[in-house]
C-alpha atoms as a PDB file:
ATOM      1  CA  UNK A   1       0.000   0.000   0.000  1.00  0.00           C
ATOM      2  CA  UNK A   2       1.379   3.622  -0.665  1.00  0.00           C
ATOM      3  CA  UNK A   3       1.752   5.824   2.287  1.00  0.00           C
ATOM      4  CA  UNK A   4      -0.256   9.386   2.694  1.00  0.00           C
ATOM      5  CA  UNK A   5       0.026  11.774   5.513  1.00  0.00           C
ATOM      6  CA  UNK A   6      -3.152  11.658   7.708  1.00  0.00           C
ATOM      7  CA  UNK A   7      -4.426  14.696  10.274  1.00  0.00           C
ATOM      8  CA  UNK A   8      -6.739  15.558  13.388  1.00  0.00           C
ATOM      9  CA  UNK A   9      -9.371  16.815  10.499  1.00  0.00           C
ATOM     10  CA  UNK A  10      -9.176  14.065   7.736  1.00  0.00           C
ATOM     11  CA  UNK A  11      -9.127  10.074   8.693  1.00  0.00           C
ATOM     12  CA  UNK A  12      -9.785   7.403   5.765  1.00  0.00           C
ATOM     13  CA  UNK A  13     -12.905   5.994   4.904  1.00  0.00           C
ATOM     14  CA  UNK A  14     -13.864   3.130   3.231  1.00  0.00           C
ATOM     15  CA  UNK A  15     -16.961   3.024   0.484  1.00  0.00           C
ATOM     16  CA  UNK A  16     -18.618   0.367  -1.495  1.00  0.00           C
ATOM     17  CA  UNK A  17     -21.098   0.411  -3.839  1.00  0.00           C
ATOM     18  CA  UNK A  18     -23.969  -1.890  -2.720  1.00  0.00           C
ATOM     19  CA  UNK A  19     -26.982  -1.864  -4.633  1.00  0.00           C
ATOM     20  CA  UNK A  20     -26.995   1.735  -6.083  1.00  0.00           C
ATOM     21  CA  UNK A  21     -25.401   3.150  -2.578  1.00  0.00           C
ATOM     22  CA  UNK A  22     -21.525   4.195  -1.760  1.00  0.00           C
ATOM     23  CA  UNK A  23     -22.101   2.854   1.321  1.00  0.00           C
ATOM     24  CA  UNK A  24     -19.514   2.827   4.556  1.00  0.00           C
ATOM     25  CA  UNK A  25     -19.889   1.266   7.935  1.00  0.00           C
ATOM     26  CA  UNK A  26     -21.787   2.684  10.567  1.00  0.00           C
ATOM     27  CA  UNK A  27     -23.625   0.573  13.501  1.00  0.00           C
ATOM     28  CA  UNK A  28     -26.945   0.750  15.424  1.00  0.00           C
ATOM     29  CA  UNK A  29     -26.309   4.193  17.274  1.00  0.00           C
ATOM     30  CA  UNK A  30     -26.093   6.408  14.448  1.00  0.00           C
ATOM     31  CA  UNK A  31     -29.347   7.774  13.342  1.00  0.00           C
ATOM     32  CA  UNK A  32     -28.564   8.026   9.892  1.00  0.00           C
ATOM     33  CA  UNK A  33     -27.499   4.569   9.397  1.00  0.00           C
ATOM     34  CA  UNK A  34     -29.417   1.888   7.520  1.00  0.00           C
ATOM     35  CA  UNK A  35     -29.718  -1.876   8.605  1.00  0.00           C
ATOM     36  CA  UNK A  36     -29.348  -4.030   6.187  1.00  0.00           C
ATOM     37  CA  UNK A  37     -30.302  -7.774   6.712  1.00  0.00           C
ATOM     38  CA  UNK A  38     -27.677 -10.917   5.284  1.00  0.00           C
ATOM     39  CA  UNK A  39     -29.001 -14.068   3.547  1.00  0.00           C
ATOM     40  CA  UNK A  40     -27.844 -16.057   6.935  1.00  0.00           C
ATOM     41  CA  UNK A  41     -30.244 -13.369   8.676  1.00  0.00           C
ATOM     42  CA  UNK A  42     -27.209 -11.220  10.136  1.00  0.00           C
ATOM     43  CA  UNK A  43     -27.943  -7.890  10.306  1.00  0.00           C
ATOM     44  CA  UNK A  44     -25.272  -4.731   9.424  1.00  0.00           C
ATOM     45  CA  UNK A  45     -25.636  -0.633   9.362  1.00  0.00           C
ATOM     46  CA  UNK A  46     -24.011   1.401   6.578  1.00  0.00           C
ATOM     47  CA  UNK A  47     -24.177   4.835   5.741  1.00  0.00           C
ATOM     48  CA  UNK A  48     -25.375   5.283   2.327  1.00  0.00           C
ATOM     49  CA  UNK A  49     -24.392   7.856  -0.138  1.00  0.00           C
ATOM     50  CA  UNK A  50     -25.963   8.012  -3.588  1.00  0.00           C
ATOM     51  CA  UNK A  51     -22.789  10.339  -4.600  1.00  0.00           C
ATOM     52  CA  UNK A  52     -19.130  10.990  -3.598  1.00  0.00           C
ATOM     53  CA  UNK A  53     -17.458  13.796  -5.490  1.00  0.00           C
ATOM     54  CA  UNK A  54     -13.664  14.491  -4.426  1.00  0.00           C
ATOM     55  CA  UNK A  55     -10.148  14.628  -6.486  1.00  0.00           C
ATOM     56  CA  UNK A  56      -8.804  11.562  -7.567  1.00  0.00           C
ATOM     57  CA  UNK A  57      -5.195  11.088  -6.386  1.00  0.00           C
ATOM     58  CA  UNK A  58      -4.718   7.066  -6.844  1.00  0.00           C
ATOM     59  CA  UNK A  59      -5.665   4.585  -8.535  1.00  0.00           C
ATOM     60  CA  UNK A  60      -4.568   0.524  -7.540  1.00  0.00           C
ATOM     61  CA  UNK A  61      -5.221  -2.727  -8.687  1.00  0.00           C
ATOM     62  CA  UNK A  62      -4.293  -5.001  -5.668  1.00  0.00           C
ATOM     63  CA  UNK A  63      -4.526  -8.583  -4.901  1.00  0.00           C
ATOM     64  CA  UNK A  64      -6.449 -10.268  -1.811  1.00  0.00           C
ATOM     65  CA  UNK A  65      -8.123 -13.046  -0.308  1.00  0.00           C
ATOM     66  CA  UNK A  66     -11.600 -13.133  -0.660  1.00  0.00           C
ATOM     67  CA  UNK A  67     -12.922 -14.794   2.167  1.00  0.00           C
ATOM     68  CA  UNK A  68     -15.134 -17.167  -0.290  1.00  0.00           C
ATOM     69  CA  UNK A  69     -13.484 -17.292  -3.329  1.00  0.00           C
ATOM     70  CA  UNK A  70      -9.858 -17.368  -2.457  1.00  0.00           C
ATOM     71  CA  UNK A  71      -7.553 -15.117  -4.662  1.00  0.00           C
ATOM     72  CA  UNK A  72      -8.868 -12.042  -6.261  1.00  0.00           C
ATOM     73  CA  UNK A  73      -8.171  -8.542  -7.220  1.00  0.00           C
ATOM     74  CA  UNK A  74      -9.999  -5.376  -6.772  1.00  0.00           C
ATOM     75  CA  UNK A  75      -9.733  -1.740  -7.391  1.00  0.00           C
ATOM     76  CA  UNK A  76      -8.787   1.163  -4.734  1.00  0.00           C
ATOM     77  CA  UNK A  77      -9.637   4.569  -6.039  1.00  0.00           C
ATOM     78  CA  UNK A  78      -8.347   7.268  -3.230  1.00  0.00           C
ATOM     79  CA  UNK A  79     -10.212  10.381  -3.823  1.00  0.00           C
ATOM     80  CA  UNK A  80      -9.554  13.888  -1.633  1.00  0.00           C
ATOM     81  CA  UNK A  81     -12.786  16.145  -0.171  1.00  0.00           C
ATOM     82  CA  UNK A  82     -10.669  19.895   0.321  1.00  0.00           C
ATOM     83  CA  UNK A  83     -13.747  21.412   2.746  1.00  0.00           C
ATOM     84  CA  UNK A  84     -13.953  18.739   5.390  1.00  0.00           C
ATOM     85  CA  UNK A  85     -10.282  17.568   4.697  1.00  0.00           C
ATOM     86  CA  UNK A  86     -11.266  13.686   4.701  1.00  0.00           C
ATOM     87  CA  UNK A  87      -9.521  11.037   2.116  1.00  0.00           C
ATOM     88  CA  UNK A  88     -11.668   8.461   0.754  1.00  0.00           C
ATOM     89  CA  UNK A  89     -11.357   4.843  -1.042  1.00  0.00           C
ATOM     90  CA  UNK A  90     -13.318   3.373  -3.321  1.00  0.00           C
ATOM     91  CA  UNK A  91     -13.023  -0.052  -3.076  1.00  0.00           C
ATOM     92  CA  UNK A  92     -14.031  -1.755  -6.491  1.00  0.00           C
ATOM     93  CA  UNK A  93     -14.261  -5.341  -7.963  1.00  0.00           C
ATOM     94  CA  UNK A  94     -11.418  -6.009 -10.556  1.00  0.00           C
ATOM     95  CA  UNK A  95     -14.640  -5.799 -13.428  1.00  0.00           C
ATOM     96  CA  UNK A  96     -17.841  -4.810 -13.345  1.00  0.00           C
ATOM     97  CA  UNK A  97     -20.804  -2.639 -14.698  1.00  0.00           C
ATOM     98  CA  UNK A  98     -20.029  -0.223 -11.795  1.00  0.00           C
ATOM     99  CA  UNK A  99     -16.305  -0.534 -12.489  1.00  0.00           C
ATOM    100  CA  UNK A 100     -16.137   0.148 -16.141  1.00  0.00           C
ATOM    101  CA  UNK A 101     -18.478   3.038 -15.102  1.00  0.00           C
ATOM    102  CA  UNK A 102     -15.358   4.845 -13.788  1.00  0.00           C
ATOM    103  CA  UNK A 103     -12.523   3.089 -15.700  1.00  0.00           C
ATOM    104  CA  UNK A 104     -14.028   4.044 -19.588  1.00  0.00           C
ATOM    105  CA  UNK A 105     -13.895   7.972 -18.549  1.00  0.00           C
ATOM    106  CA  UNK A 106     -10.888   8.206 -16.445  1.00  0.00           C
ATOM    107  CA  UNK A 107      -9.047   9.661 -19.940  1.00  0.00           C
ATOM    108  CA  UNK A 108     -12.207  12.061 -20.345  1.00  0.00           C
ATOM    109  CA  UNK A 109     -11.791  13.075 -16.566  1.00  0.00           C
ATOM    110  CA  UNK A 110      -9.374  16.238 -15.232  1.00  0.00           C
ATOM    111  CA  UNK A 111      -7.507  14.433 -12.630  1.00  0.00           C
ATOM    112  CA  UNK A 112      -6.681  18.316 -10.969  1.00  0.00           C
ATOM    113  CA  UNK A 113     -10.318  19.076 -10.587  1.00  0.00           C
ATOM    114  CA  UNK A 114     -13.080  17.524  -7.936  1.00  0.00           C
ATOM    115  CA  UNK A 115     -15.165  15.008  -9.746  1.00  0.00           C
ATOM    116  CA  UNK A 116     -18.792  13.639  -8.808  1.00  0.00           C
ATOM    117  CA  UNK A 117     -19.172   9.479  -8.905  1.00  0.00           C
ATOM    118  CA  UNK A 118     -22.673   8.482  -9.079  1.00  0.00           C
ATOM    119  CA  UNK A 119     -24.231   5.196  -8.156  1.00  0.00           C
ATOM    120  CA  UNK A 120     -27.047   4.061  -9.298  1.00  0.00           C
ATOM    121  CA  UNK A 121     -29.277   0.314  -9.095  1.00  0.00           C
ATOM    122  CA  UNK A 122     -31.580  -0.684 -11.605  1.00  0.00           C
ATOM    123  CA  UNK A 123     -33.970  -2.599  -9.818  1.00  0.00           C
ATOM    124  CA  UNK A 124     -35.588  -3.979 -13.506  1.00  0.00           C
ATOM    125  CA  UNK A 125     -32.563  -5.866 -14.050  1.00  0.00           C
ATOM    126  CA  UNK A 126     -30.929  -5.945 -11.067  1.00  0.00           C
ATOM    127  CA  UNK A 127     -27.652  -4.652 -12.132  1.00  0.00           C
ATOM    128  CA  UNK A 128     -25.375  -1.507 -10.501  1.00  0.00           C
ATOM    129  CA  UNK A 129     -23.385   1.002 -12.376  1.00  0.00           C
ATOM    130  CA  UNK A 130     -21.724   4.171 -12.458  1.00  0.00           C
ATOM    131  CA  UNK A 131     -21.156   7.547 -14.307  1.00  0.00           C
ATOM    132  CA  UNK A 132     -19.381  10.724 -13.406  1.00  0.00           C
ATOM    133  CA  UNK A 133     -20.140  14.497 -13.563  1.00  0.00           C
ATOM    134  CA  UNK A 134     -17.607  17.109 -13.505  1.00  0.00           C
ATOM    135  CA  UNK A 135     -18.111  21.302 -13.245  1.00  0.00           C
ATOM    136  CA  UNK A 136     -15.253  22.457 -15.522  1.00  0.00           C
ATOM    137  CA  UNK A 137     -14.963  25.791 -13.498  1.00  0.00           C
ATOM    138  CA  UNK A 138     -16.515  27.451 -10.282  1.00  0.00           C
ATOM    139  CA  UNK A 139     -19.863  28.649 -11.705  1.00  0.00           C
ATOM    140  CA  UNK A 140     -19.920  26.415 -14.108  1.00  0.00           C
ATOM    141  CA  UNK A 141     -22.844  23.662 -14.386  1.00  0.00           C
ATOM    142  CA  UNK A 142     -21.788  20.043 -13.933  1.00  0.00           C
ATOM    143  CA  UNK A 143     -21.282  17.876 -17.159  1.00  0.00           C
ATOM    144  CA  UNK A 144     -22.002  14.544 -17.620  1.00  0.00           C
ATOM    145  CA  UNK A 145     -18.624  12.686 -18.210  1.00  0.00           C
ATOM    146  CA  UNK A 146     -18.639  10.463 -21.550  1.00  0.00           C
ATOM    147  CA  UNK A 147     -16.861   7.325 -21.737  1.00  0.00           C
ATOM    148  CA  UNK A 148     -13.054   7.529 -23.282  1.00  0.00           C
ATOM    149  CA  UNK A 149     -13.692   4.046 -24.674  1.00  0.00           C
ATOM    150  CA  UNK A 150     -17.613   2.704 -25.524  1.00  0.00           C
ATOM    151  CA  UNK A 151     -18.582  -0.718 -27.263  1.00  0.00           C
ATOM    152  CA  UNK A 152     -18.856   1.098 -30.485  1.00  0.00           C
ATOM    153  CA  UNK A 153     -15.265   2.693 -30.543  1.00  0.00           C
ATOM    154  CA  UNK A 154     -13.624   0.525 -28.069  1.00  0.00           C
ATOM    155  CA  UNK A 155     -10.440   1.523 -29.213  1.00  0.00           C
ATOM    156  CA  UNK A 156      -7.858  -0.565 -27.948  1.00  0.00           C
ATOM    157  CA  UNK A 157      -9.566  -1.864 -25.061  1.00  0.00           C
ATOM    158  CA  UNK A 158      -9.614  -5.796 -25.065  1.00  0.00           C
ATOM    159  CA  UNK A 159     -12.625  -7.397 -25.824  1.00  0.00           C
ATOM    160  CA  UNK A 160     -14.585  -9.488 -23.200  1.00  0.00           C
ATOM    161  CA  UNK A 161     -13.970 -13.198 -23.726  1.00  0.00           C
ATOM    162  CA  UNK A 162     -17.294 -15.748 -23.102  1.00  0.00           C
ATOM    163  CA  UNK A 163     -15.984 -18.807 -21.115  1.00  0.00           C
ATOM    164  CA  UNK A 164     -17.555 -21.804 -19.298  1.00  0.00           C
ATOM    165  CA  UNK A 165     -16.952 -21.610 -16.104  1.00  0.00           C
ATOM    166  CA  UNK A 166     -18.429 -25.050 -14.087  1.00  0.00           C
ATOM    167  CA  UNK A 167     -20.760 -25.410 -16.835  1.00  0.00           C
ATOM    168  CA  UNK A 168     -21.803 -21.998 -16.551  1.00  0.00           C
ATOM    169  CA  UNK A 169     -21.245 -19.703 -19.288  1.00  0.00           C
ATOM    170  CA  UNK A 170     -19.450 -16.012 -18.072  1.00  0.00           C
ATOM    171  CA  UNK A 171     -17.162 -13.005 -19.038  1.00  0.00           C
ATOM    172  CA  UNK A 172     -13.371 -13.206 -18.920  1.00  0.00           C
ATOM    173  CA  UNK A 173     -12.089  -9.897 -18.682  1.00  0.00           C
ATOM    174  CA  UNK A 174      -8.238 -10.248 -17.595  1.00  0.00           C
ATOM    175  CA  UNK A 175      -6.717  -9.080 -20.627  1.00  0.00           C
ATOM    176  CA  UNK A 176      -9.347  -5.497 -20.111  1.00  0.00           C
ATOM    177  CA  UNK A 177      -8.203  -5.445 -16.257  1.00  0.00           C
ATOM    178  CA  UNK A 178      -4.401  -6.011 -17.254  1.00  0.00           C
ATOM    179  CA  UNK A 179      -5.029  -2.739 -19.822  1.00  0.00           C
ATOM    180  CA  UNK A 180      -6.574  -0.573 -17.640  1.00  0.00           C
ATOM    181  CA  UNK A 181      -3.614  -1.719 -14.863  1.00  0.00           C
ATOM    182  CA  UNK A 182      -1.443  -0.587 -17.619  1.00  0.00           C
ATOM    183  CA  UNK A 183      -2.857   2.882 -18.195  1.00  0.00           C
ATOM    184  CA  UNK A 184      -3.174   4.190 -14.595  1.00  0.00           C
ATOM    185  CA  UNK A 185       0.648   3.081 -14.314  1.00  0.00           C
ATOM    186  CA  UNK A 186       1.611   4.880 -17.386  1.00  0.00           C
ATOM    187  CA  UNK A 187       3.440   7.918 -16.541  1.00  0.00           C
ATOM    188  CA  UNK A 188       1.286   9.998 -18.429  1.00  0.00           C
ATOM    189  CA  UNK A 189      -1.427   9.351 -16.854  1.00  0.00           C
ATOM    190  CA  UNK A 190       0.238   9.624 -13.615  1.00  0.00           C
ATOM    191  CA  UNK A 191       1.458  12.837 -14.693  1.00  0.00           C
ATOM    192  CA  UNK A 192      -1.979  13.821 -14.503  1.00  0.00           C
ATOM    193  CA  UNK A 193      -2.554  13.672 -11.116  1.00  0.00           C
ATOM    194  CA  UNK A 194      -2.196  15.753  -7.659  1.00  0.00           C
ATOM    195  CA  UNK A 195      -0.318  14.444  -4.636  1.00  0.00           C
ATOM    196  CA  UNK A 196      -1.850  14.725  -1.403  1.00  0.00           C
ATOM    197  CA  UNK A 197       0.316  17.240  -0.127  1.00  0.00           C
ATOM    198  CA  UNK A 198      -0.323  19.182  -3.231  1.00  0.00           C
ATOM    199  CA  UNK A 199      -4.058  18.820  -2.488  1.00  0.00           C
ATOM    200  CA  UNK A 200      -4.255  19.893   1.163  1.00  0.00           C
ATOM    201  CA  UNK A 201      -1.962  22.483   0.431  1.00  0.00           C
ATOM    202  CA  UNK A 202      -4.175  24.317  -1.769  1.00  0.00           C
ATOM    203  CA  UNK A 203      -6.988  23.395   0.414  1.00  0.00           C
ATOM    204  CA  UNK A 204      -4.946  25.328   3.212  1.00  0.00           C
ATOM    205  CA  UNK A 205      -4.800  22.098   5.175  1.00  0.00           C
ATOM    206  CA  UNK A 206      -1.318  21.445   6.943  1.00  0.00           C
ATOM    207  CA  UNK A 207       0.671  18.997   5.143  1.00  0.00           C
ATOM    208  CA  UNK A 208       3.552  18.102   7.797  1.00  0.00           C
ATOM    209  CA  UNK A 209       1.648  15.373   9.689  1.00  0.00           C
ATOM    210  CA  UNK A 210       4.262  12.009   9.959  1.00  0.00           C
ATOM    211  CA  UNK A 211       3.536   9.723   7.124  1.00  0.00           C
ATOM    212  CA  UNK A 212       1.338   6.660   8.352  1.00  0.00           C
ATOM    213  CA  UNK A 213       0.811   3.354   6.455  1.00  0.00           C
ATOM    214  CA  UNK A 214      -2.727   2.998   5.943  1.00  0.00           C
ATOM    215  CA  UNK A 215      -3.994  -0.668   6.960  1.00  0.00           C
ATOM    216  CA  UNK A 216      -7.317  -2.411   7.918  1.00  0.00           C
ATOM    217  CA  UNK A 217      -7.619  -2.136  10.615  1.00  0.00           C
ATOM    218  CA  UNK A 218      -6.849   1.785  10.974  1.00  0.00           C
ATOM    219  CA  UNK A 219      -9.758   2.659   8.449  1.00  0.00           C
ATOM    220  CA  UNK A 220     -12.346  -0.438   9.333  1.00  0.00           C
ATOM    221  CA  UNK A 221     -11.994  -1.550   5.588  1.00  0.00           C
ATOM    222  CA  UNK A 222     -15.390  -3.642   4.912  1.00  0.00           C
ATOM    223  CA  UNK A 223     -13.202  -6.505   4.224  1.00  0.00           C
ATOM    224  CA  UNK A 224     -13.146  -7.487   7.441  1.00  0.00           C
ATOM    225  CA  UNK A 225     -15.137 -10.588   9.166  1.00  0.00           C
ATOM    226  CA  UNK A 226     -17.479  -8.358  10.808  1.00  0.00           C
ATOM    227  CA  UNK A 227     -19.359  -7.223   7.815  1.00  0.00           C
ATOM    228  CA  UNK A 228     -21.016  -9.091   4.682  1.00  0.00           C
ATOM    229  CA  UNK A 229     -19.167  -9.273   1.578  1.00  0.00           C
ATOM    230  CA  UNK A 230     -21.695  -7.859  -0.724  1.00  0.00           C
ATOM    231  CA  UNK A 231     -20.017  -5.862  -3.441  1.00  0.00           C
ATOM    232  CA  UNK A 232     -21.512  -5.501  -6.561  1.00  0.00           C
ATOM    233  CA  UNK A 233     -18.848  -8.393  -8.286  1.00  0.00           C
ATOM    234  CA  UNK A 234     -21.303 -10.335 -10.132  1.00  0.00           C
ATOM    235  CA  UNK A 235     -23.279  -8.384 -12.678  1.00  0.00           C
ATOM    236  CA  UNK A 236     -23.153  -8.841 -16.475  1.00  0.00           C
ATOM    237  CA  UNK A 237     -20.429  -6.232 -18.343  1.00  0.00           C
ATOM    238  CA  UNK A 238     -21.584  -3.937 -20.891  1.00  0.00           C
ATOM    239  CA  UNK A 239     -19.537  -4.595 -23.239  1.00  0.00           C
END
């Protein structure tokens, strides 16, 4: 994990999209927490956000151990909120709907200015995804963020590959999650983007706090036992 200076004013939060939700963990005593009930009849309290809108400052593909399915990887997007000084992470699935939501327009995106991720759930279908608005300047109106890459000019994004899976027909989508790995590695997209310090600085935030690793069980990721794992990891891609 890369290190980032924390502060009195802005701890780390952890968000995941459930159902149409960026949601983080919360319990019983806070009033604007929601219960949500587990298949096993376990019950767990989020707060739920329909939007998050921040500046973008990382983006990683790491591996872990899914608690079910053994080896995985998954997305960390770190994102910056300059009035309330708070970091946040994102944590997506390595591919998805809501995944390719954000991927397709990070090239579309300017990494220097805040940008708005939506959720949303389509309860017709039962699928999750995501788009992203963005106000190019301080009166101006926020704008819809196109995808860089769509399934009609996919560029040179890999196509999806149908396999069978336990005779069960499904998406593989390695060589797209070892492209987009590549890009937000490149230098030039990394060029792109703010540090921290740069970030709080201009926010007027101090910047001289010690460097701390950042690790589970400082931020209460959602990966741990005492919460469901229900990310939105299994929906159909788009293309």
């Amino acid at each position: 994990m890369p290190k980032y200076t924390d502060s009195d004013q802005g701890k780390i939060t952890y968000f995941r999209v459930v159902r149409g939700y960026f949601c983080t963990k919360s319990d019983e005593s806070n009033p604007n927490s929601v219960a949500r009930k587990t298949e096993d009849g376990r019950v767990f309290y989020d707060l739920q956000f329909r939007a998050l809108e921040g500046v973008i400052f990382d983006i990683k593909l790491e591996d872990y151990e899914h608690p079910k399915r053994g080896p995985e990887q998954r997305w960390k997007v770190f994102m910056y909120e300059p009035i309330d000084n708070e970091v946040w992470c994102v944590t997506l699935p390595a591919s998805s709907r809501v995944t390719n939501g954000l991927l397709t327009r990070l090239p579309n995106i300017d990494m220097r200015l805040p940008v708005k991720l939506v959720a949303c759930w389509f309860a017709d279908d039962e699928k999750g995804a995501l788009y992203a608005e963005q106000a190019p300047g301080l009166d101006s109106k926020y704008v819809k963020i196109q995808p860089y890459w769509t399934r009609d000019n996919p560029g040179n994004l890999p196509e999806l590959k149908q396999v069978t899976v336990n005779n069960k027909v499904t998406w593989d989508s390695t060589d797209r999650i070892k492209y987009f790995d590549r890009y937000v590695n490149d230098e030039r997209f990394k060029s792109k983007l703010l540090t921290l310090d740069e970030l709080r600085a201009s926010a007027g935030h101090k910047t001289e706090a010690p460097a701390v690793e950042i690790t589970k069980a400082q931020v209460g990721d959602f990966e741990g036992p005492d919460h469901p794992d229900d990310l939105d990891d299994t929906d159909d891609l788009p293309f």
